[in-house]
Protein backbone atom coordinates (compact mmCIF):
# COMPACT_ATOMS: atom_id res chain seq x y z
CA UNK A 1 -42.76 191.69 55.22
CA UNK A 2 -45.64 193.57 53.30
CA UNK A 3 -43.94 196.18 53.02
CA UNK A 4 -40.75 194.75 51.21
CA UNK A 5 -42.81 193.12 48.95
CA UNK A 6 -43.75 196.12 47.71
CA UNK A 7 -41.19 197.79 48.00
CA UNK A 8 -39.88 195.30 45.30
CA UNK A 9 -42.73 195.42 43.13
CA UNK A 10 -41.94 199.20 43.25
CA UNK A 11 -38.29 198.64 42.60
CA UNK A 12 -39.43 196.57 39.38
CA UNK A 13 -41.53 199.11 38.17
CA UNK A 14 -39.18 201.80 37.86
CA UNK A 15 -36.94 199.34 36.83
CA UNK A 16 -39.37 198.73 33.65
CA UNK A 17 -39.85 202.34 33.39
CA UNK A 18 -36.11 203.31 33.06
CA UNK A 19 -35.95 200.41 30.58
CA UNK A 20 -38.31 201.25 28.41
CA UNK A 21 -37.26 205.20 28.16
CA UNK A 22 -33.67 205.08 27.87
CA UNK A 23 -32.16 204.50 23.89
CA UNK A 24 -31.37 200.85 23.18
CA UNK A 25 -28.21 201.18 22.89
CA UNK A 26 -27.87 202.47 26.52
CA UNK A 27 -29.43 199.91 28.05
CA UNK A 28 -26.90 197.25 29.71
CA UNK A 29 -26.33 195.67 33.17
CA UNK A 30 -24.61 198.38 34.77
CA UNK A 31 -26.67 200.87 33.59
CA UNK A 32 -29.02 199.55 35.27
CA UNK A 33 -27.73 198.35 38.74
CA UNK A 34 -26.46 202.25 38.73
CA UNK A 35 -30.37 202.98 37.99
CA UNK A 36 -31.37 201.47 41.04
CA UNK A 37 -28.81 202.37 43.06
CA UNK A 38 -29.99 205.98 42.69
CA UNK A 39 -33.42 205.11 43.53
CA UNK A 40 -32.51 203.64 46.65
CA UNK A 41 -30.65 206.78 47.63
CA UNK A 42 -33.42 209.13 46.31
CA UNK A 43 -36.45 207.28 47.33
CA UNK A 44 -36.11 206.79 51.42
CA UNK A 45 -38.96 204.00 51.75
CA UNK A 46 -37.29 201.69 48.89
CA UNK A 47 -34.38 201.26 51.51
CA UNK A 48 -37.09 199.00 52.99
CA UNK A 49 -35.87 196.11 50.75
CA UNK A 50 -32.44 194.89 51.42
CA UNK A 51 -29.78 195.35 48.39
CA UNK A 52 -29.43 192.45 47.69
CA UNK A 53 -33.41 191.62 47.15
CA UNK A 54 -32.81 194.31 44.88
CA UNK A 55 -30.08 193.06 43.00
CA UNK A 56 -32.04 190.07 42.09
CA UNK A 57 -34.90 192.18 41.43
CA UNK A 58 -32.54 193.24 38.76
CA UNK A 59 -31.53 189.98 37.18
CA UNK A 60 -34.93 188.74 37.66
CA UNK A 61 -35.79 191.56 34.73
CA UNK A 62 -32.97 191.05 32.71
CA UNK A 63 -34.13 187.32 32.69
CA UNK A 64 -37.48 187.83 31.84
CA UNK A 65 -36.36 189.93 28.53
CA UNK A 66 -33.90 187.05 27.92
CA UNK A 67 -36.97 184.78 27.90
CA UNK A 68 -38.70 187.49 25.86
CA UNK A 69 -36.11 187.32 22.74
CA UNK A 70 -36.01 183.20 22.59
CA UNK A 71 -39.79 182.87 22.00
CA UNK A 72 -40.17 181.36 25.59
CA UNK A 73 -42.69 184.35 26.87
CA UNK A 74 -44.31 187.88 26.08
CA UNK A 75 -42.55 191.10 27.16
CA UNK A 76 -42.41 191.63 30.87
CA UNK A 77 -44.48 194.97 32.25
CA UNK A 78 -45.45 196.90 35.29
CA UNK A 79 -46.95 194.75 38.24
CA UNK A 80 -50.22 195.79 39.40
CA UNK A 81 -50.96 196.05 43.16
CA UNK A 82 -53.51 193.74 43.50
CA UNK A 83 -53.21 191.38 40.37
CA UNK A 84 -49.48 190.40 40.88
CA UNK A 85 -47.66 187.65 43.47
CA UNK A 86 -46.45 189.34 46.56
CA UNK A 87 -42.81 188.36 46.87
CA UNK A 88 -39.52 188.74 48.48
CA UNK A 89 -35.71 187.57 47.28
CA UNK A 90 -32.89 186.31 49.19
CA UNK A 91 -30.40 185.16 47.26
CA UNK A 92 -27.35 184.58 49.35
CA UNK A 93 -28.08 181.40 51.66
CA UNK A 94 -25.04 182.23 54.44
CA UNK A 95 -27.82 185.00 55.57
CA UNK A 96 -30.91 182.32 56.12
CA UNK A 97 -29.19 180.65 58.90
CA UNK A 98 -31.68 177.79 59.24
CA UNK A 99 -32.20 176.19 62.40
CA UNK A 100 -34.51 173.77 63.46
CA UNK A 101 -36.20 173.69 66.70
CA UNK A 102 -37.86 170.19 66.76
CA UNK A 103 -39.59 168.24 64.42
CA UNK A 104 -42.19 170.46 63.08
CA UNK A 105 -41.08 173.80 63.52
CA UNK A 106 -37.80 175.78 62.49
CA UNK A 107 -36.49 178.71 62.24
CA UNK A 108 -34.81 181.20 59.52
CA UNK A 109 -33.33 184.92 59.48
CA UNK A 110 -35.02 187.29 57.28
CA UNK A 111 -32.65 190.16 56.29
CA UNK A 112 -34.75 193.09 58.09
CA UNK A 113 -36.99 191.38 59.51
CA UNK A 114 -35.13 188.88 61.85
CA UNK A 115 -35.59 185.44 63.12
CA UNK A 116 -38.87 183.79 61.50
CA UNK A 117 -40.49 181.01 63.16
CA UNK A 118 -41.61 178.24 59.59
CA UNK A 119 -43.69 175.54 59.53
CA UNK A 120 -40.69 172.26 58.84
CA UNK A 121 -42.61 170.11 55.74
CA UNK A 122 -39.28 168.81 54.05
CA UNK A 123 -36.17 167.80 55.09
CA UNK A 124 -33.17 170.23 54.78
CA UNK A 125 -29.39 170.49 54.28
CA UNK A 126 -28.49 172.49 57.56
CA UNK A 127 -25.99 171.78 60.25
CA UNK A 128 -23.75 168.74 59.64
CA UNK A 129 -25.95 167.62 57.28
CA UNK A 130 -24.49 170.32 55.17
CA UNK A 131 -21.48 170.54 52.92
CA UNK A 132 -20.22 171.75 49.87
CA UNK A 133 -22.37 169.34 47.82
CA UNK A 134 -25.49 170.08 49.46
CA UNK A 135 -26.88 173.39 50.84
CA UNK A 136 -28.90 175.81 51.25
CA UNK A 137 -28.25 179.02 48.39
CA UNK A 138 -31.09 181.39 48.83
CA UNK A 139 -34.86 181.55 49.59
CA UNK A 140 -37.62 183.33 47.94
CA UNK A 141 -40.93 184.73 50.62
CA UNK A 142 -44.26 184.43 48.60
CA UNK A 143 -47.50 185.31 49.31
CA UNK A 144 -50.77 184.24 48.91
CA UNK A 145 -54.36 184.28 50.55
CA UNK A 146 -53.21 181.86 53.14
CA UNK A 147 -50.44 184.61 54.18
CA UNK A 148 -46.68 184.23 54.08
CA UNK A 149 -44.51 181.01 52.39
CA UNK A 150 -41.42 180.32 52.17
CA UNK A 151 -39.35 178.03 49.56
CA UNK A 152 -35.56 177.70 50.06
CA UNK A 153 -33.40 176.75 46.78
CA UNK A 154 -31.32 174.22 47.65
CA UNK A 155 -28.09 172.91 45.84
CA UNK A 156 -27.35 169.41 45.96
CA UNK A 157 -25.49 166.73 44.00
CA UNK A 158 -26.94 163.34 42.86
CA UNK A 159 -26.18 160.16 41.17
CA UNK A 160 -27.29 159.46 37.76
CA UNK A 161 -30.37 157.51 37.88
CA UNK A 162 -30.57 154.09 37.31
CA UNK A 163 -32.82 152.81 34.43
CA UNK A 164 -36.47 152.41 35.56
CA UNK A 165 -37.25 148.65 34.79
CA UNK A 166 -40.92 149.15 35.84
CA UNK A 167 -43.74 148.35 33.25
CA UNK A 168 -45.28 150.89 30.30
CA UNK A 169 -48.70 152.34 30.93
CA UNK A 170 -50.76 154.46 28.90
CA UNK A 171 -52.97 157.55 30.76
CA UNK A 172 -55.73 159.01 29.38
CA UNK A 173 -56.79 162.52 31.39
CA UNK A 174 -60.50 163.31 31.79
CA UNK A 175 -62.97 164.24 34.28
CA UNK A 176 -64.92 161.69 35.85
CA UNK A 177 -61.60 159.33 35.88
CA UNK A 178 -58.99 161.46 36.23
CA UNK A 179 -56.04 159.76 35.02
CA UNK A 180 -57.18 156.46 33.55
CA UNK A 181 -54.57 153.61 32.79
CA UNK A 182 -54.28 151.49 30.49
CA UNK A 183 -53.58 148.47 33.14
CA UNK A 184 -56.76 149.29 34.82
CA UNK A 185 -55.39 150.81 37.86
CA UNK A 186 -57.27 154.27 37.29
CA UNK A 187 -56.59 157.17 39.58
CA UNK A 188 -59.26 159.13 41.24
CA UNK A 189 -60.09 161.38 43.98
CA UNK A 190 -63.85 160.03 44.91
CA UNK A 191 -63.76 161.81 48.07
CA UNK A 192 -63.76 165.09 45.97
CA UNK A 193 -66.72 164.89 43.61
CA UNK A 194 -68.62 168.19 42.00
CA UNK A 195 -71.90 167.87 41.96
CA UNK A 196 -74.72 170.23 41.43
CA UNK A 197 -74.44 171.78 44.33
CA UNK A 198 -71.01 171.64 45.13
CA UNK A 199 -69.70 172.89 41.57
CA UNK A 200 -65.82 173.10 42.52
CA UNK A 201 -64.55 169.58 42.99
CA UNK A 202 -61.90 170.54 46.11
CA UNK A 203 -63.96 172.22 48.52
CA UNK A 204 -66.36 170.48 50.68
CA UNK A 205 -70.08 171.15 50.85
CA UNK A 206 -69.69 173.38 54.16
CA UNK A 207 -67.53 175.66 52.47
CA UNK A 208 -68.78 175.82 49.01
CA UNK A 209 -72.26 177.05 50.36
CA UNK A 210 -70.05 179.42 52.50
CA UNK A 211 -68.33 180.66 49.12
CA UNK A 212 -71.90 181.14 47.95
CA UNK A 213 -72.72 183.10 50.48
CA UNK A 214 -69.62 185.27 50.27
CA UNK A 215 -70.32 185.83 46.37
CA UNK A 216 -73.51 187.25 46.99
CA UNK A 217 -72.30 189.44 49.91
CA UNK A 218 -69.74 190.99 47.54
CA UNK A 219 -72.17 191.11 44.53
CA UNK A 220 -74.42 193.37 46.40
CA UNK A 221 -71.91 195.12 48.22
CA UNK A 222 -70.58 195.97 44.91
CA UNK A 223 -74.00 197.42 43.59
CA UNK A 224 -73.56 200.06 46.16
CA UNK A 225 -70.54 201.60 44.63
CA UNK A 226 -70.26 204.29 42.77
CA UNK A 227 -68.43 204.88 38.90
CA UNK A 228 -64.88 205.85 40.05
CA UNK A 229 -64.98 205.08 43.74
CA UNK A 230 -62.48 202.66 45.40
CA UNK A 231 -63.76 199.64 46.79
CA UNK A 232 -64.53 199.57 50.18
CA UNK A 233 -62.64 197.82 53.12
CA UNK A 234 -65.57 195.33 53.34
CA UNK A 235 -65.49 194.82 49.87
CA UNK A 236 -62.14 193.68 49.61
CA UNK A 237 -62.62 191.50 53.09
CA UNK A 238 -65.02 189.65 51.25
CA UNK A 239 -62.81 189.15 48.49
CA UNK A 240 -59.86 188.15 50.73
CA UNK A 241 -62.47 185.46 52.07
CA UNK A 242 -63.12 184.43 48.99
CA UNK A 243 -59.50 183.93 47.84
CA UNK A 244 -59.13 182.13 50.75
CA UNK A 245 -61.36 179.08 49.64
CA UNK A 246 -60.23 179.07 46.30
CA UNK A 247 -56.06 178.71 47.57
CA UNK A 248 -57.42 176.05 49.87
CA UNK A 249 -58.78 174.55 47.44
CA UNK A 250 -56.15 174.79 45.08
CA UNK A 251 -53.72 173.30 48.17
CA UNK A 252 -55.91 170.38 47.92
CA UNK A 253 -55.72 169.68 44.46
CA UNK A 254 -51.82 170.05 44.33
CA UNK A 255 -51.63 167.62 47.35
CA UNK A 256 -53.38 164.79 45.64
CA UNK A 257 -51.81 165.61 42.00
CA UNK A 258 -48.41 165.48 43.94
CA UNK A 259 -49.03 162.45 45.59
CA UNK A 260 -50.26 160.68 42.21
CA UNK A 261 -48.41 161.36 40.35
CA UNK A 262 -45.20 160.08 42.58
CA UNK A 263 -46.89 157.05 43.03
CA UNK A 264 -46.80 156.84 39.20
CA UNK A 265 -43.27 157.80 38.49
CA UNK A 266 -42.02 154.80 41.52
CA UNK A 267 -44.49 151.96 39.97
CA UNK A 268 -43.72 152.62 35.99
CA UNK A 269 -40.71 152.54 33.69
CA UNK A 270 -42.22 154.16 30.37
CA UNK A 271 -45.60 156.82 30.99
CA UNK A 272 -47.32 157.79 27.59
CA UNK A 273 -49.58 160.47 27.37
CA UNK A 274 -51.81 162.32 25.07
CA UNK A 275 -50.48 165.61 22.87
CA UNK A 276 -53.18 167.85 23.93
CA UNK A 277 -54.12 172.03 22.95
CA UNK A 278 -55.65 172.43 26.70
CA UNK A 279 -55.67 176.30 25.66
CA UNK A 280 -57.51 175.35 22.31
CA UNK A 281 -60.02 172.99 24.44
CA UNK A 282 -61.06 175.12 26.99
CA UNK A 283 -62.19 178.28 24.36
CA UNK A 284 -65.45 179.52 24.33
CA UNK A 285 -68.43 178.74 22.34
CA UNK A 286 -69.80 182.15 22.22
CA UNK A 287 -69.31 182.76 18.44
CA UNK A 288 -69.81 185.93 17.02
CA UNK A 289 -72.73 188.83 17.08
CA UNK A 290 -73.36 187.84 13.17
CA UNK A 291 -72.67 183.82 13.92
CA UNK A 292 -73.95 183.04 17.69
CA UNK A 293 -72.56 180.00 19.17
CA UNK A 294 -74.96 176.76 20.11
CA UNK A 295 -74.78 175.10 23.82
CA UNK A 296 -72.67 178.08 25.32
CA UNK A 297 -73.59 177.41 29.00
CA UNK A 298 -72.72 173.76 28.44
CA UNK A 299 -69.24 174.05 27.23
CA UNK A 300 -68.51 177.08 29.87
CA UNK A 301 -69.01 174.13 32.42
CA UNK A 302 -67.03 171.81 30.31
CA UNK A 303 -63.68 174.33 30.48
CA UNK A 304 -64.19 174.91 33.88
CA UNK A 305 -63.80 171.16 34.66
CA UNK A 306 -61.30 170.98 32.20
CA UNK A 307 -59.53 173.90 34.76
CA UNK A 308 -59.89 172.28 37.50
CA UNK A 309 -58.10 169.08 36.75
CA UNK A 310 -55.25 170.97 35.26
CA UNK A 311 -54.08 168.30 32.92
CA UNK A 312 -50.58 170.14 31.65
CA UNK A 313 -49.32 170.47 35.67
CA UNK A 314 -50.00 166.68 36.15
CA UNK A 315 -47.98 166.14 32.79
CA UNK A 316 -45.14 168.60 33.94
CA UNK A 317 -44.89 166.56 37.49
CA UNK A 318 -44.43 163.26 35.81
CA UNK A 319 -41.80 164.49 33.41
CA UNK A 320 -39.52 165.67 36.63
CA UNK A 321 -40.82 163.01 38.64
CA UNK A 322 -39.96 160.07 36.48
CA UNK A 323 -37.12 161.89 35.54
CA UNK A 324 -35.61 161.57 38.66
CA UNK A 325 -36.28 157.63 39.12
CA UNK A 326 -34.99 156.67 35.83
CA UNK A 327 -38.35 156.37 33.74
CA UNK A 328 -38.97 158.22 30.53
CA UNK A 329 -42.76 160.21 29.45
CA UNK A 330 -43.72 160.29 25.88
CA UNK A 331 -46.29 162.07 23.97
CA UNK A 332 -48.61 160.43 21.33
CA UNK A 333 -51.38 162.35 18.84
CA UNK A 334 -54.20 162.96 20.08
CA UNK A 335 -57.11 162.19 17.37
CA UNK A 336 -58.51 159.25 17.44
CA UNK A 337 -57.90 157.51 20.40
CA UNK A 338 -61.97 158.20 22.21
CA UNK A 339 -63.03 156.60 18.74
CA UNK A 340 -60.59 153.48 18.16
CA UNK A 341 -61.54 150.44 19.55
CA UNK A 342 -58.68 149.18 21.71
CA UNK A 343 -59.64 145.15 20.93
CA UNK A 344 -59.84 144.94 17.00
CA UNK A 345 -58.19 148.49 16.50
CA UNK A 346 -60.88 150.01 14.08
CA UNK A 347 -62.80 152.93 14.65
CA UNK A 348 -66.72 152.39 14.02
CA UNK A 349 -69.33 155.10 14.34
CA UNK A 350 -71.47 155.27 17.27
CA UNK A 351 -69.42 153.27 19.31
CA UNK A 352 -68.64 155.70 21.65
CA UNK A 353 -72.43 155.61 23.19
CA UNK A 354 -72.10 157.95 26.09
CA UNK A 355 -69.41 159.51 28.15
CA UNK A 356 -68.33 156.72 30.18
CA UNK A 357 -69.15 153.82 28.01
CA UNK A 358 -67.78 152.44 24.87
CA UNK A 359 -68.87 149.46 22.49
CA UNK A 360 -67.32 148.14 19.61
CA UNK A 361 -70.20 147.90 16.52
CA UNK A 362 -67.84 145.72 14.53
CA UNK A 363 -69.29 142.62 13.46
CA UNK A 364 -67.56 139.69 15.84
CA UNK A 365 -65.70 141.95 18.45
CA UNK A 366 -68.20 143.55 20.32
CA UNK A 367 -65.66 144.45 23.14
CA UNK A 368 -67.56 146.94 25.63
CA UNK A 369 -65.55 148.98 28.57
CA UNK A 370 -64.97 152.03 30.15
CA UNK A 371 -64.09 154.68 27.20
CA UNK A 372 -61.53 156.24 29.54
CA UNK A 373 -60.15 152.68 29.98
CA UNK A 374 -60.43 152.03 25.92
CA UNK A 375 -58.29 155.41 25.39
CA UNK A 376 -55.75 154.79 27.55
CA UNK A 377 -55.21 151.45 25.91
CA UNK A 378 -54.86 152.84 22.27
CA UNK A 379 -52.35 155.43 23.75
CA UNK A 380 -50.06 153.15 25.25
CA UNK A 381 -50.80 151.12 21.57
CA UNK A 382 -49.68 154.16 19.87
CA UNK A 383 -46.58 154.84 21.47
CA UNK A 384 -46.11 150.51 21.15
CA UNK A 385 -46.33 150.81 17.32
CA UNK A 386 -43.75 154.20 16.86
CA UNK A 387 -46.11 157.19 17.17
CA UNK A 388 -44.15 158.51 19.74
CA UNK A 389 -43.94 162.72 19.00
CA UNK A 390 -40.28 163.56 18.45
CA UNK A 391 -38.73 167.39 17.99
CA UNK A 392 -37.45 168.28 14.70
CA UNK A 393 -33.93 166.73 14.31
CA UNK A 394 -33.91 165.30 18.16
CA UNK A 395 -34.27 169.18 19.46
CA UNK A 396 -36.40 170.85 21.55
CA UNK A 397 -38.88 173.23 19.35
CA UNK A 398 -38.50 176.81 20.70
CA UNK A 399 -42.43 178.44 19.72
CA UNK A 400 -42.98 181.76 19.88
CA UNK A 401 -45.57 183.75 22.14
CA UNK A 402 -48.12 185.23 19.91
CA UNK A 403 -46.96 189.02 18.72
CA UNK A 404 -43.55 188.32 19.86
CA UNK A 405 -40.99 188.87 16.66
CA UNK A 406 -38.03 186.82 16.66
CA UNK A 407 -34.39 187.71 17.99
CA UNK A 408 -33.02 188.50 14.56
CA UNK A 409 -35.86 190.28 13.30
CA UNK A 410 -35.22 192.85 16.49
């Protein structure tokens, strides 16, 4: 399987190579599939990966200069060994044949590689069960530090959603509450807290003193290497180790955002959320040689909390989510809803008087409450009074990466 993978990650770097060499106006489709046709018959150990991994090797690139030209993402490049996903193709789904062998285990055909034992988490469109309508079409083989994955694509065909009748809500994202609603029914994962010991939320105290130890081990391990020399097998078994605690406890953290956020999407009609600039947020305070920053260390710890809740995938699983049950998401501004009192809707200084804790100074309100409560309550006020944010002219807004020069100016 390893050695597919890169022989794929090979197959895209020549790819990229050819690409970039030959004159524009020789670059097309064909050109290219006749490109790596040649490679295949010239290079003996890319016959490794099975044409038709390579073919969508292929339209995988063309894609990802398609994305390129609309503004969508930066240029694609050469894949590095050790700093790019490990991952394998198959498009056509007649050459899976899935089968499953009871309830927790099944089993697929790998083109190659032969029948694969997989662990059975979701239910799947194979035997009767399948049809025209719904079935498998391909799979793609990833690879991380937990070892080998496997995620079918699956074409099926469903009814238009019925209206979501549920209730509107207002969420307000932070850190010590999570996802605070405005109804008061605040999600949070208390069994995972960070403390000052335990500085990554998902991993229990066991293993984050184990992750210590590990971090160490390959910090003086790496003292004894030399300018130039290649890391050492230990070395990099260390940093497998390590890679292994963080996946696990990024496995955790999707697991409880997934689950969330579904229960969300079943028990709400209307979500509103706030319009944030996570990549703005999470920049450092450093500063400049001639202009030092103030409270570096503390705001390094702020943006890695901010990290670790990963605010924009919970966002991105309720669009789909509610999506798919009939509700709707909408965005509000941001500024000004930490600062607003949600009771008498004015914003007084020093009302906000610590992290957790906010009371009105207005003469004759007074109201006092969690802040993450208060802010969830002026978003879902917002979004009540016609703040919603809506794209220029009812479309979506295509941005462009940064550098990237738009289609006609190419």
């Amino acid at each position: 399987m390893d050695d597919q993978a890169h022989a794929a990650r090979t197959m895209w770097n020549c790819l990229h190579d050819w690409w970039t060499m030959v004159p524009a106006g020789r670059r097309s489709l064909a050109a290219a599939d006749a490109a790596i046709r040649q490679a295949r018959k010239e290079i003996d150990w890319l016959g490794v990966l099975p044409a038709q991994a390579a073919q969508a090797v292929l339209k995988t690139y063309i894609q990802a200069w398609k994305n390129c030209w609309e503004g969508r993402a930066g240029a694609p490049n050469f894949k590095a060994r050790f700093r790019s996903v490990m991952s394998v193709d198959v498009p056509q789904g007649r050459d899976l044949n899935v089968t499953r062998v009871h309830r927790r285990w099944g089993m697929v055909n790998i083109p190659k590689i032969g029948r694969v034992r997989f662990r059975w988490t979701k239910d799947l469109p194979v035997g009767k069960r399948a049809n025209a309508d719904n079935r498998i079409t391909g799979a793609r083989l990833l690879k991380d530090p937990l070892g080998w994955h496997i995620a079918f694509r699956v074409q099926t065909r469903e009814p238009k959603p019925v209206a979501h009748t549920g209730p509107e809500v207002g969420i307000d994202a932070g850190i010590t509450v999570p996802l605070a609603l405005s109804d008061g029914n605040h999600q949070t994962h208390d069994a995972w807290k960070s403390t000052k010991d335990k500085p990554n939320t998902w991993l229990t105290e066991k293993e984050q003193a184990k992750l210590l130890c590990l971090e160490r081990r390959a910090a003086q391990r790496k003292q004894h290497r030399r300018p130039g020399e290649r890391t050492s097998h230990r070395l990099n078994a260390t940093y497998d180790q390590i890679a292994r605690l963080h996946a696990r406890a990024k496995r955790r953290h999707l697991d409880w955002q997934h689950q969330t956020t579904t229960g969300i999407a079943q028990q709400y009609g209307t979500v509103v959320v706030e319009q944030l600039q996570i990549t703005t947020m999470v920049k450092s305070a450093r500063g400049a040689v001639d202009a030092p920053g103030r409270n570096v260390a503390q705001k390094s710890g702020l943006n890695r909390s901010i990290s670790q809740e990963a605010w924009g995938r919970t966002v991105g699983m309720l669009t789909y989510k509610l999506a798919q049950r009939g509700g709707t998401l909408h965005k509000v501004p941001a500024p000004g809803t930490s600062q607003r009192c949600s009771a008498c809707g004015l914003t007084t200084p020093g009302s906000r008087e610590s992290q957790a804790l906010f009371v009105c100074k207005k003469t004759g309100c007074g109201w006092s409450g969690n802040a993450d409560h208060n802010a969830a309550r002026n978003i879902l006020h917002l979004y009540r009074m016609g703040h919603a944010l809506i794209p220029a002219a009812g479309r979506a807004v295509v941005r462009r990466a940064k550098r990237v020069k738009p289609t006609a100016a190419r």
